[in-house]
N, C-alpha and C. Protein backbone atom coordinates (compact mmCIF):
# COMPACT_ATOMS: atom_id res chain seq x y z
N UNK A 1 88.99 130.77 106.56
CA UNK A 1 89.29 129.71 107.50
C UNK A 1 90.78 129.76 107.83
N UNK A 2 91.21 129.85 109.59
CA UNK A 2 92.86 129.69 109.58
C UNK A 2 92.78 128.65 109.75
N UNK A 3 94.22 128.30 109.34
CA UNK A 3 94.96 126.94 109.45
C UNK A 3 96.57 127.22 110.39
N UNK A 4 96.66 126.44 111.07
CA UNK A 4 97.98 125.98 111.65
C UNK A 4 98.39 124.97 111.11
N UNK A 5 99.44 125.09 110.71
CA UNK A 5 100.29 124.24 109.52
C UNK A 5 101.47 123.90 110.54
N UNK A 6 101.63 122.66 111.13
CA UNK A 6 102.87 122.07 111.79
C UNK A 6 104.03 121.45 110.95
N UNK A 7 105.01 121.46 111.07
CA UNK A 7 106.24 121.09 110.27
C UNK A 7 106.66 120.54 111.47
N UNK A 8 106.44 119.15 111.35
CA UNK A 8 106.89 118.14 112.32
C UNK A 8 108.57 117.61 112.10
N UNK A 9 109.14 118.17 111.31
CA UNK A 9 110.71 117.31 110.54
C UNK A 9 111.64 118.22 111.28
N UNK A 10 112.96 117.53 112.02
CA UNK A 10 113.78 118.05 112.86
C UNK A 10 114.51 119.02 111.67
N UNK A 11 114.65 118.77 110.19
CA UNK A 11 115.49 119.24 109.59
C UNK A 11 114.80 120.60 108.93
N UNK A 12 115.15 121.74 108.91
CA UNK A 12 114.61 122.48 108.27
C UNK A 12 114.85 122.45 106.81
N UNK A 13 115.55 121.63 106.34
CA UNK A 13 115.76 121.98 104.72
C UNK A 13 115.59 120.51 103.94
N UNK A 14 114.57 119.92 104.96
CA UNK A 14 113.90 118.81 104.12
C UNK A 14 112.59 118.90 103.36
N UNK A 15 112.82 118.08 102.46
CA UNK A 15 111.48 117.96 101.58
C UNK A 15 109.77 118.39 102.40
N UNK A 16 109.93 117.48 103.23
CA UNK A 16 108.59 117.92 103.96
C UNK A 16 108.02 119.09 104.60
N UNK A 17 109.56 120.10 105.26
CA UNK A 17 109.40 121.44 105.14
C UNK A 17 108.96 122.31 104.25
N UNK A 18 109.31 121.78 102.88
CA UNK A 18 109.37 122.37 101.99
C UNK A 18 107.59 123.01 101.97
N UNK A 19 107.46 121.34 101.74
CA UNK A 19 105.96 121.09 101.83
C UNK A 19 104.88 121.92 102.23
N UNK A 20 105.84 122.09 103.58
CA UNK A 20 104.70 122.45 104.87
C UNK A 20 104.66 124.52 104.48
N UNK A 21 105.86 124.46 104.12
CA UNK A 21 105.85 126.10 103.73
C UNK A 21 105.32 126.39 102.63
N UNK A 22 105.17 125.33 101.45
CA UNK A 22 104.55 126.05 100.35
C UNK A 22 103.04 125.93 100.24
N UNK A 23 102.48 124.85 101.10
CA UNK A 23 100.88 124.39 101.69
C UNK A 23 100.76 126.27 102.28
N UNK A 24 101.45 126.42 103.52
CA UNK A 24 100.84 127.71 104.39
C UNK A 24 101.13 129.39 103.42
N UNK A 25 102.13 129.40 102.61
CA UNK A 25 102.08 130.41 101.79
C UNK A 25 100.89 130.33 100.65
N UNK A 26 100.44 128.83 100.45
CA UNK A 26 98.98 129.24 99.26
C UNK A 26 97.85 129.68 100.11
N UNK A 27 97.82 129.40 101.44
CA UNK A 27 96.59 129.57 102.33
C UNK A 27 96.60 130.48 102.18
N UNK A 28 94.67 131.04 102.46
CA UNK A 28 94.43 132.26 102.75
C UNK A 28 94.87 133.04 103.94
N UNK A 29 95.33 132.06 104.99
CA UNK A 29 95.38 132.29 106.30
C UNK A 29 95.68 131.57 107.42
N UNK A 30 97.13 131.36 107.28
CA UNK A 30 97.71 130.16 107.76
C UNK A 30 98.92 130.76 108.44
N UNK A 31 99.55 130.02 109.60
CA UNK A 31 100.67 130.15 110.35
C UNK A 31 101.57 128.94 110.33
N UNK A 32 102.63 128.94 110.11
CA UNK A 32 103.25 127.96 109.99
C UNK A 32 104.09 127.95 111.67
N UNK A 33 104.15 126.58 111.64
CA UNK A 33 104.88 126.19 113.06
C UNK A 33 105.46 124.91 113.25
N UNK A 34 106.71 125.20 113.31
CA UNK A 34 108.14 124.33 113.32
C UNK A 34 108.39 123.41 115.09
N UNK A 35 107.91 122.89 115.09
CA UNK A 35 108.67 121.87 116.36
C UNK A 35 109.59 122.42 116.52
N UNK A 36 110.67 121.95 115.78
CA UNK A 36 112.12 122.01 115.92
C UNK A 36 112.19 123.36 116.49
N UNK A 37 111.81 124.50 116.14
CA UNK A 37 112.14 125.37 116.99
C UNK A 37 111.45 125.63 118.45
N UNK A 38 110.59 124.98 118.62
CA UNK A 38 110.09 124.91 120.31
C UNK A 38 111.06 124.49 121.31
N UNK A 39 110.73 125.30 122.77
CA UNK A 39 111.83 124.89 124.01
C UNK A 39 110.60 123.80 124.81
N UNK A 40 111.01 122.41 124.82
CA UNK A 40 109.90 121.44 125.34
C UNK A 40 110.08 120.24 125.71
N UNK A 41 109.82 119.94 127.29
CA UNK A 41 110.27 118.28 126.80
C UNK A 41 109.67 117.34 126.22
N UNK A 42 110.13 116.63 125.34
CA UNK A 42 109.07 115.84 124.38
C UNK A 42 108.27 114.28 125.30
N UNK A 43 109.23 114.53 126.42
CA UNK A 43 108.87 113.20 127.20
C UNK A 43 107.80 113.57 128.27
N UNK A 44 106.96 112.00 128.15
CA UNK A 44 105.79 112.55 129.27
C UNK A 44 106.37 111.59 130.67
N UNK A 45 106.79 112.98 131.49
CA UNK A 45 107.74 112.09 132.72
C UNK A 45 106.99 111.43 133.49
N UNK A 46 105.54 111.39 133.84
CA UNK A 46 104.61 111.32 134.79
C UNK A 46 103.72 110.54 134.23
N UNK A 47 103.89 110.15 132.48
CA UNK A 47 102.41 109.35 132.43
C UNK A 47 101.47 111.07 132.28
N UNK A 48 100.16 109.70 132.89
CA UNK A 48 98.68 110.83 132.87
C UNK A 48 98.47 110.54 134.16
N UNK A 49 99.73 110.34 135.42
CA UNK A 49 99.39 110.46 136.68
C UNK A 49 99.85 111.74 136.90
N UNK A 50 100.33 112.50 136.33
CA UNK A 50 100.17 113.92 137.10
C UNK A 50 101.10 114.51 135.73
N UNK A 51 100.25 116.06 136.09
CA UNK A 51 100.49 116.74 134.73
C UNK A 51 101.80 117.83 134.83
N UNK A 52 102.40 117.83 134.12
CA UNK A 52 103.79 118.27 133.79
C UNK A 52 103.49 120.12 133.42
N UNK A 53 104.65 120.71 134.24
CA UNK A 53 104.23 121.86 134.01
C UNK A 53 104.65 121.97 132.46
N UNK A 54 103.38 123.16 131.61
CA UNK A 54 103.38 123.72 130.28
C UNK A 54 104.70 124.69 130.23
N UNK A 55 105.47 124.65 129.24
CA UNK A 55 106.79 125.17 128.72
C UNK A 55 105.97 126.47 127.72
N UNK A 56 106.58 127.76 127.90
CA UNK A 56 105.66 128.65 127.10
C UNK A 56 105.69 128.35 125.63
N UNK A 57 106.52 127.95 125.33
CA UNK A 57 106.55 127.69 123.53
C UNK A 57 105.26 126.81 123.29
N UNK A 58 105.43 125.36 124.57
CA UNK A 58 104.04 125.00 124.48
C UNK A 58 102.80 124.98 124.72
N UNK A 59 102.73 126.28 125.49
CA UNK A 59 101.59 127.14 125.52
C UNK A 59 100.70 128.03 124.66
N UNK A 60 101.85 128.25 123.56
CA UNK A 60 101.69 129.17 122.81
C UNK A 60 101.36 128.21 121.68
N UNK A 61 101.83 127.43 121.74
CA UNK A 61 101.30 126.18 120.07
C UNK A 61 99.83 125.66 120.85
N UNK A 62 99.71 125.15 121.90
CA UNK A 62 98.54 124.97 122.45
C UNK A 62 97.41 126.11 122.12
N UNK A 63 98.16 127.11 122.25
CA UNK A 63 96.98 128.38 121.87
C UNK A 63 96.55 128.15 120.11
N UNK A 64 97.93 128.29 119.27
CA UNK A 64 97.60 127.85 118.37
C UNK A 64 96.76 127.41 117.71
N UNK A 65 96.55 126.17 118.12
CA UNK A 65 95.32 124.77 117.73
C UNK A 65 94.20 125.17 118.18
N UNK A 66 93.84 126.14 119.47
CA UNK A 66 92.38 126.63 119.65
C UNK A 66 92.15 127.46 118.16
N UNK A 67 93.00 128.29 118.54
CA UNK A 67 92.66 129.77 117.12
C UNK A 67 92.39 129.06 116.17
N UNK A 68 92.67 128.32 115.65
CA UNK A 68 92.60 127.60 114.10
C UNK A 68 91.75 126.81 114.26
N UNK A 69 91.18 127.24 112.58
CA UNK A 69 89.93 126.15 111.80
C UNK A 69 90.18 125.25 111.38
N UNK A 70 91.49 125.20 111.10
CA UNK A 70 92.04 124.15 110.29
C UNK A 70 93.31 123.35 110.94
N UNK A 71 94.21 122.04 111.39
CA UNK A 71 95.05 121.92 111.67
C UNK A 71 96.00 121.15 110.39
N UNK A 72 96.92 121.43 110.20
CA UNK A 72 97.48 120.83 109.08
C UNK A 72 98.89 119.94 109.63
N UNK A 73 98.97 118.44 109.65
CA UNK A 73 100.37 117.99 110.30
C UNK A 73 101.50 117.47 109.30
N UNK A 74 102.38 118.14 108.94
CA UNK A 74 103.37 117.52 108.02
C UNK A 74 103.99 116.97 108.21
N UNK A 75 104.66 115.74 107.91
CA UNK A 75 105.76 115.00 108.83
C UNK A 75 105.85 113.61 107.19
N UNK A 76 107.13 113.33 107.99
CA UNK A 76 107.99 112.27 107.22
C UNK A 76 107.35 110.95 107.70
N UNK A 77 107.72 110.09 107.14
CA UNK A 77 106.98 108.61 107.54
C UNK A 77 108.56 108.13 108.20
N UNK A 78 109.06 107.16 108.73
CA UNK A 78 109.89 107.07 109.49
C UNK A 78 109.71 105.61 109.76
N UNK A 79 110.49 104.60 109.19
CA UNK A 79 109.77 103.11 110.08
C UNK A 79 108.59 102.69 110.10
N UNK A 80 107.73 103.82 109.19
CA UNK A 80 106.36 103.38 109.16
C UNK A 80 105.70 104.22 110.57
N UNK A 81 106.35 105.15 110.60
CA UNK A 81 105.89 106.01 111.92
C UNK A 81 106.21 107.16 111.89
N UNK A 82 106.29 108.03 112.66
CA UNK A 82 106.34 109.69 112.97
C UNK A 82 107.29 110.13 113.28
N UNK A 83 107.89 110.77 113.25
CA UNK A 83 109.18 111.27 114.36
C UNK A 83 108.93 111.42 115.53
N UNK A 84 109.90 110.96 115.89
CA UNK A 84 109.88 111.48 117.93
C UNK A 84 109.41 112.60 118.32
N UNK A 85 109.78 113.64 117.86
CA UNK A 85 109.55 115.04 117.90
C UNK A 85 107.77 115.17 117.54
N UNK A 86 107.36 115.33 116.93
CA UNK A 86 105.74 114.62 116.56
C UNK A 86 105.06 114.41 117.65
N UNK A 87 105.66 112.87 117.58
CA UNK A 87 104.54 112.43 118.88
C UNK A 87 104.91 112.61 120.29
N UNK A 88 106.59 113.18 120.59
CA UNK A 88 106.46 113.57 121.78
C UNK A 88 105.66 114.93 122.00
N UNK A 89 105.32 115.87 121.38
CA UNK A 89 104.52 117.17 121.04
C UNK A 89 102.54 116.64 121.45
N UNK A 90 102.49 116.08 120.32
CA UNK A 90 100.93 115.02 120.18
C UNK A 90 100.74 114.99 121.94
N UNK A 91 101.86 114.28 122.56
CA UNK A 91 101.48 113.62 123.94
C UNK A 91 101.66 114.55 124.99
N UNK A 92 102.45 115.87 124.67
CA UNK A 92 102.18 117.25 125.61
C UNK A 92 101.44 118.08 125.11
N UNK A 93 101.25 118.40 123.64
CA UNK A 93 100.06 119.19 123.98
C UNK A 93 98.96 118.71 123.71
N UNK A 94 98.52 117.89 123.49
CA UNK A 94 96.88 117.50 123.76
C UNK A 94 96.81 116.97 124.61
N UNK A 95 95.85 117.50 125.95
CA UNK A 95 95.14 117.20 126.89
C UNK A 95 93.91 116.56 127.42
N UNK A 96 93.90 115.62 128.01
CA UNK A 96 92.73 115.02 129.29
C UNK A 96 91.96 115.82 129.79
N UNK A 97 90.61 116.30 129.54
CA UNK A 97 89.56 116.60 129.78
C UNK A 97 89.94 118.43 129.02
N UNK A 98 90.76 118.97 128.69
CA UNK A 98 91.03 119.84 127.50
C UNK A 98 90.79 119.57 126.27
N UNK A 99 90.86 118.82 125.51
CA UNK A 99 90.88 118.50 123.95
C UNK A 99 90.51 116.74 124.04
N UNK A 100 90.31 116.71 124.71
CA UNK A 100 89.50 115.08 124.87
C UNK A 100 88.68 115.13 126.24
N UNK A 101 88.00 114.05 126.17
CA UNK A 101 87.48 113.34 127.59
C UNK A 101 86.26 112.52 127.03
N UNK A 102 87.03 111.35 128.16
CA UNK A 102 85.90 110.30 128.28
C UNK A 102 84.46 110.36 128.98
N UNK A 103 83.25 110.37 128.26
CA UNK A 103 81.74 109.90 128.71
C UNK A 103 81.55 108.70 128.86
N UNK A 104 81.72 107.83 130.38
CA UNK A 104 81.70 106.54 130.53
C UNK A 104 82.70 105.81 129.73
N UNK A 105 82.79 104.72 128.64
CA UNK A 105 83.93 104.13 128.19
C UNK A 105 83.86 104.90 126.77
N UNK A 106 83.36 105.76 125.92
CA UNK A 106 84.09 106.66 124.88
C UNK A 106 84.20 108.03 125.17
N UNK A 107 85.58 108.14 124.08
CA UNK A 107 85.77 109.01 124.13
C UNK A 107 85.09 110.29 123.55
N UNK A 108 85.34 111.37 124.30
CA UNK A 108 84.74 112.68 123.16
C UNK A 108 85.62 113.89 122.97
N UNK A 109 85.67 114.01 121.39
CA UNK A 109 86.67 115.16 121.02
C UNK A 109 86.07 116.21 121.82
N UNK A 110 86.98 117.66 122.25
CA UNK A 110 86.42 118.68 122.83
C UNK A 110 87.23 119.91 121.94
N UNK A 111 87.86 119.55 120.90
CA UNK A 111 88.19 120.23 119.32
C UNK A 111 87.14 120.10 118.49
N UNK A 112 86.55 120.09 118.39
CA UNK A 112 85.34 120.67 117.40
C UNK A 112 84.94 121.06 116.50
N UNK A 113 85.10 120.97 115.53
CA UNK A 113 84.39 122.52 114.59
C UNK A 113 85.49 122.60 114.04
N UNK A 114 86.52 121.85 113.98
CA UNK A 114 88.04 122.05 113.41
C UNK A 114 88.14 121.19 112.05
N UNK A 115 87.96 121.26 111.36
CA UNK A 115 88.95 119.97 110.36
C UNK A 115 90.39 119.79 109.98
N UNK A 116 91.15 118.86 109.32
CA UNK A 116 92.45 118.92 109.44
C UNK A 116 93.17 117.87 107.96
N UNK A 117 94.16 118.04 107.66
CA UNK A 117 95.22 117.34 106.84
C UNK A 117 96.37 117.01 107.20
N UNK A 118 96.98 115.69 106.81
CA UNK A 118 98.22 114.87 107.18
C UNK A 118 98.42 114.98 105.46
N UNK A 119 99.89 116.00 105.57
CA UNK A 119 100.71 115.62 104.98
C UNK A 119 102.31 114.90 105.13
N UNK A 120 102.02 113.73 104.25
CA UNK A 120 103.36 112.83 104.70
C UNK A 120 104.31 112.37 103.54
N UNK A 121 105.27 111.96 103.65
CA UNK A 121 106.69 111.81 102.71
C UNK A 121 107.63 110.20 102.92
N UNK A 122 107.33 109.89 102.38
CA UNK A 122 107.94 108.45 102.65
C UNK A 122 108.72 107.82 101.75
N UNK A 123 108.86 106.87 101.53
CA UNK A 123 110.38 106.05 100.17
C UNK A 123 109.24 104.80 100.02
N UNK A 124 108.32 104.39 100.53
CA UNK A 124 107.33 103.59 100.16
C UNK A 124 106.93 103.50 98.10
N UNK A 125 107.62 102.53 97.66
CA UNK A 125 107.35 102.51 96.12
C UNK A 125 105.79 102.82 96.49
N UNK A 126 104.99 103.41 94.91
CA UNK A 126 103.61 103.46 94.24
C UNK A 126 103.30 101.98 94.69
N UNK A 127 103.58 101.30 94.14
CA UNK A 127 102.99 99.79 94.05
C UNK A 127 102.56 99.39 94.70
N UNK A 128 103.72 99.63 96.27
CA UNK A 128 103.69 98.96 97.20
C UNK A 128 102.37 99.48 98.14
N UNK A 129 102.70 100.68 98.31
CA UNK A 129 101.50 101.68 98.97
C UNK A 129 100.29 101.25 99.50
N UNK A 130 99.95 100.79 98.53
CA UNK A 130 98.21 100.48 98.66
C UNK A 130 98.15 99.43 99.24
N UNK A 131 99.55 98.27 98.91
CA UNK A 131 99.18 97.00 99.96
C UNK A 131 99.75 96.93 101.63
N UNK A 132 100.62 98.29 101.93
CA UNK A 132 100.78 98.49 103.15
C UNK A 132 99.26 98.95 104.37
N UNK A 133 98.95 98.96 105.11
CA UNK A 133 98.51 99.57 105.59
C UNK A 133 99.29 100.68 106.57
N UNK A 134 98.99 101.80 106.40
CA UNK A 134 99.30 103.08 107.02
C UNK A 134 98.97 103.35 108.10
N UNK A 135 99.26 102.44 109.23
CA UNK A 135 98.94 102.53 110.92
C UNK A 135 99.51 103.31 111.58
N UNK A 136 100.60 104.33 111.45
CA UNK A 136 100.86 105.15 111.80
C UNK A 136 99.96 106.37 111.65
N UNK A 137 99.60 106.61 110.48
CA UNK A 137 99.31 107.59 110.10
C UNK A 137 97.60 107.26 109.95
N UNK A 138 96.85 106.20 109.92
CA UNK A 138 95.88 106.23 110.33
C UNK A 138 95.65 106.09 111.87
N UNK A 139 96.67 105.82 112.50
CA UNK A 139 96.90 106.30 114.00
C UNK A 139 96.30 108.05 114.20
N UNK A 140 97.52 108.59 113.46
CA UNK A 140 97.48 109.98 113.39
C UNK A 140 95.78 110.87 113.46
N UNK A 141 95.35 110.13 112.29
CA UNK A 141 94.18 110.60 111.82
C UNK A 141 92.82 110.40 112.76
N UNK A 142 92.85 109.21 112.80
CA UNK A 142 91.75 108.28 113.52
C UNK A 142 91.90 108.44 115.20
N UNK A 143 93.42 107.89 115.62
CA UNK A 143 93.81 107.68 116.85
C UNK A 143 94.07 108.92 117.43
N UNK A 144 94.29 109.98 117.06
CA UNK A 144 94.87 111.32 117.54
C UNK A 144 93.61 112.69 116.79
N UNK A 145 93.73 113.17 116.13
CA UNK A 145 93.35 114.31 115.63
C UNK A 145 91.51 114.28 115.63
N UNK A 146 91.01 113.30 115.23
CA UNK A 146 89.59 112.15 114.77
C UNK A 146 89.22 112.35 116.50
N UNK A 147 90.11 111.39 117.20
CA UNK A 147 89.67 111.84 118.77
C UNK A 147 89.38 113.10 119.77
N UNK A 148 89.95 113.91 118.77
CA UNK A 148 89.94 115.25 119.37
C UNK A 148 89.04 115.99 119.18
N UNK A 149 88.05 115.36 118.25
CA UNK A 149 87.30 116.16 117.20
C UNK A 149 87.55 116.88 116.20
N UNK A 150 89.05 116.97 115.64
CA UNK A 150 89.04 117.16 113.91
C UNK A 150 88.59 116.26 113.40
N UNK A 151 87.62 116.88 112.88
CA UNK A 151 87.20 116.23 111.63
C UNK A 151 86.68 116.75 110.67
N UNK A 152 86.45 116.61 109.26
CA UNK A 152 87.62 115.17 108.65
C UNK A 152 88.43 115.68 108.54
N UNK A 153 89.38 114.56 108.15
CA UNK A 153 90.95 114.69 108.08
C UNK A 153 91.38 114.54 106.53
N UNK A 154 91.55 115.03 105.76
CA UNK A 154 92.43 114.78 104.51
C UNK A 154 93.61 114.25 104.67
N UNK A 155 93.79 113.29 103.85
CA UNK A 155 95.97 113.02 103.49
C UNK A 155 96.05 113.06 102.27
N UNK A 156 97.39 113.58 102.04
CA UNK A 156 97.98 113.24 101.18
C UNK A 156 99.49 112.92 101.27
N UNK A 157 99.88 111.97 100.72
CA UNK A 157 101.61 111.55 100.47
C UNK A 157 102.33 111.73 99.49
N UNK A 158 103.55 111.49 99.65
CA UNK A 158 104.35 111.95 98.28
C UNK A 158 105.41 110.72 98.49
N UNK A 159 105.81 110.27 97.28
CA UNK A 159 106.68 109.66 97.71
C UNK A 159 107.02 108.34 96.20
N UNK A 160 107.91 107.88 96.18
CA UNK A 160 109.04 108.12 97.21
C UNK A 160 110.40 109.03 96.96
N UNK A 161 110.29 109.66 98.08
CA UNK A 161 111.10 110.67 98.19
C UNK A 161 113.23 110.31 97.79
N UNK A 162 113.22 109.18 97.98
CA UNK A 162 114.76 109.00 97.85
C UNK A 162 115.00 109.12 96.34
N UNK A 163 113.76 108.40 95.38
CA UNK A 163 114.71 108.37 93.88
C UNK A 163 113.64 109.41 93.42
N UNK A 164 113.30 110.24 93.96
CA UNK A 164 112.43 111.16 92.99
C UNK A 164 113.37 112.47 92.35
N UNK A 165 112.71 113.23 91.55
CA UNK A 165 113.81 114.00 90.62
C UNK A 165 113.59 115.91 90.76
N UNK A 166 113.96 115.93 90.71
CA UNK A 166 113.73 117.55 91.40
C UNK A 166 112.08 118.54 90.74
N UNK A 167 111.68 117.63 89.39
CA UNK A 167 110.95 117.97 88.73
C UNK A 167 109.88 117.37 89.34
N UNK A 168 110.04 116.04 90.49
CA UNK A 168 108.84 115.89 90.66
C UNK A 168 108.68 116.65 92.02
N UNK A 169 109.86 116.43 92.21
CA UNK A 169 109.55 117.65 93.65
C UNK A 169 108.89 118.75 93.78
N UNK A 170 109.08 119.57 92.45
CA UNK A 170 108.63 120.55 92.13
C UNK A 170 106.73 120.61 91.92
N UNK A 171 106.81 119.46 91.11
CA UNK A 171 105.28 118.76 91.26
C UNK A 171 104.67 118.87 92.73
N UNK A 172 105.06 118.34 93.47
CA UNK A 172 104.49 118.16 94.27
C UNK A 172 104.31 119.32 95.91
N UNK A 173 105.08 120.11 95.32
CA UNK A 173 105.24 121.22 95.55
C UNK A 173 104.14 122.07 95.85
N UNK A 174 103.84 121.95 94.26
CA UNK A 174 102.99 122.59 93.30
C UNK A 174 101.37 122.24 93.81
N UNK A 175 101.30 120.81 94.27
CA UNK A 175 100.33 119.67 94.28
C UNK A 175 99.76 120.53 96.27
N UNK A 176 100.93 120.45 96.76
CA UNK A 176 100.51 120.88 98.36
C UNK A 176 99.89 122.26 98.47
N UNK A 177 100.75 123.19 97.58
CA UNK A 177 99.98 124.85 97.27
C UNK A 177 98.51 124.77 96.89
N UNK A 178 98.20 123.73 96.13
CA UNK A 178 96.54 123.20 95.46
C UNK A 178 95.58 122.93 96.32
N UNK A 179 96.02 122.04 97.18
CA UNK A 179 95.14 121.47 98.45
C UNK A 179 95.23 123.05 99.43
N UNK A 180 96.20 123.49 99.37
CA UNK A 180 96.04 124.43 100.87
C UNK A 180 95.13 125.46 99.90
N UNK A 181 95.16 125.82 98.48
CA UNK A 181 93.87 126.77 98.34
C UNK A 181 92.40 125.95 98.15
N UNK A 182 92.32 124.69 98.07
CA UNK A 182 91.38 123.69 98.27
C UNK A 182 90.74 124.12 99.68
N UNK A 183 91.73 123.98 100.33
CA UNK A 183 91.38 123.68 102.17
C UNK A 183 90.65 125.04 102.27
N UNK A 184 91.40 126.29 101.91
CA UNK A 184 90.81 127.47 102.42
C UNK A 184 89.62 127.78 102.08
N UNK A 185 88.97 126.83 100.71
CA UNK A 185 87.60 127.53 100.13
C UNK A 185 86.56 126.41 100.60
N UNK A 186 86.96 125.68 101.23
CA UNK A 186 86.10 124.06 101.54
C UNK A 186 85.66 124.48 102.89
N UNK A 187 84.10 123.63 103.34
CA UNK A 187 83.85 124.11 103.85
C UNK A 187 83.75 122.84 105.05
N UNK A 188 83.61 123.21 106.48
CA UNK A 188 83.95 122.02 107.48
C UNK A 188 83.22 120.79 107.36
N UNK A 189 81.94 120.96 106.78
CA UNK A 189 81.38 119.48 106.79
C UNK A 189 81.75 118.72 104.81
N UNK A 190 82.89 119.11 104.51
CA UNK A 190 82.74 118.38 103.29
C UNK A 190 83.31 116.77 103.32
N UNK A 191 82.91 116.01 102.02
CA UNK A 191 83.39 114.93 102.91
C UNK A 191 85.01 114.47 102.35
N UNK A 192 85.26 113.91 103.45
CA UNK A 192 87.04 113.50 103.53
C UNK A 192 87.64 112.98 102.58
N UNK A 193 88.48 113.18 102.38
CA UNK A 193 89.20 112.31 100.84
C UNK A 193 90.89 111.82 101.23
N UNK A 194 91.10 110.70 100.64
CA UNK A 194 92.63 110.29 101.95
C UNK A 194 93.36 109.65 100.04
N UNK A 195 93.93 110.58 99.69
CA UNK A 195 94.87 110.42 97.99
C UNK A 195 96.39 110.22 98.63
N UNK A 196 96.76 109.68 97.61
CA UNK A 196 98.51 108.89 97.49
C UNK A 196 98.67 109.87 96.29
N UNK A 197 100.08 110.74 96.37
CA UNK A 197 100.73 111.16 95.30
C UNK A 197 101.97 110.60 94.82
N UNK A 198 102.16 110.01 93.74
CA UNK A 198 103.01 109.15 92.76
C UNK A 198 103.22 110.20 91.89
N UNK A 199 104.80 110.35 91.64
CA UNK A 199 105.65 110.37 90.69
C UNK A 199 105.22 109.98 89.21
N UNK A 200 105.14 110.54 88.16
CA UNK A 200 104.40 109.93 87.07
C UNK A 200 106.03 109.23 86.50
């Protein structure tokens, strides 16, 4: 099974990179792909009244997401949200009657046959976690990827990232390499599992 593994974080030498590179090096068969290095505008100048010409970088990540069985999105939590970079990407390359379209008033994924994982990084204490709800990122899942027809979606989080100790970093490291040889031997209809990773 390939996977496209996105590294949604402007910084290349953040934790969540880290992430996203040591997830696509356990895969059997994975490509890793950095935003930050795409030429793109992240803004949709027109709305969905008229479509913006495709930038080749984002042609080529668009190609991407066909080829792959798997989509994998890494990204930082942010305000309880995504980075700019993220969802200005989300809103150019997925397309209206390409990777969605509406039958009367629902929608229908036209991604298919794909399944996918949100990995995310946040400063959110253990404790707190469970009594937040994660609307961003069940945005992500549900509102974005779920609509497209990935499905299911796995998450997992790590966090929190500000007082954690290099040992757990390392953990969790360790924890993302696990799931990406998980992902590669699993098969598309298994069912979804959405885990919080805590610091012991």
């Amino acid at each position: 099974m390939s996977a496209l593994v996105i590294d949604a974080h402007p910084n290349p030498d953040s934790l969540i990179s880290a992430l996203a590179a040591a997830y696509a090096s356990a895969h059997d068969d994975a490509r890793l792909l950095a935003l930050r290095d795409l030429e793109f505008d992240v803004h949709m100048r027109y709305g969905y009244t008229k479509r913006m010409q495709i930038e080749p970088d984002l042609a080529d990540a668009r190609q991407a997401i066909r080829d792959a069985d798997h989509i994998v999105i890494a990204t930082p939590v942010w305000w309880r949200s995504v980075p700019a970079l993220l969802k200005g990407f989300l809103d150019r390359a997925l397309l209206p009657q390409e990777d969605y379209r509406y039958k009367g008033q629902l929608p229908e994924g036209l991604l298919k046959g794909r399944t996918g994982r949100i990995i995310a990084t946040s400063d959110t204490p253990p404790w707190l976690a469970p009594l937040l709800p994660d609307t961003r990122l069940t945005q992500l899942r549900a509102g974005t990827l779920e609509l497209c027809g990935i499905k299911p979606v796995r998450m997992r989080r790590f966090g929190p990232v500000r007082t954690s100790t290099a040992e757990q970093r390392q953990q969790w490291l360790q924890t993302a390499a696990a799931d990406a040889v998980a992902d590669s031997r699993r098969s598309a209809d298994a069912t979804p599992a959405s885990v919080l990773s805590r610091p012991d």
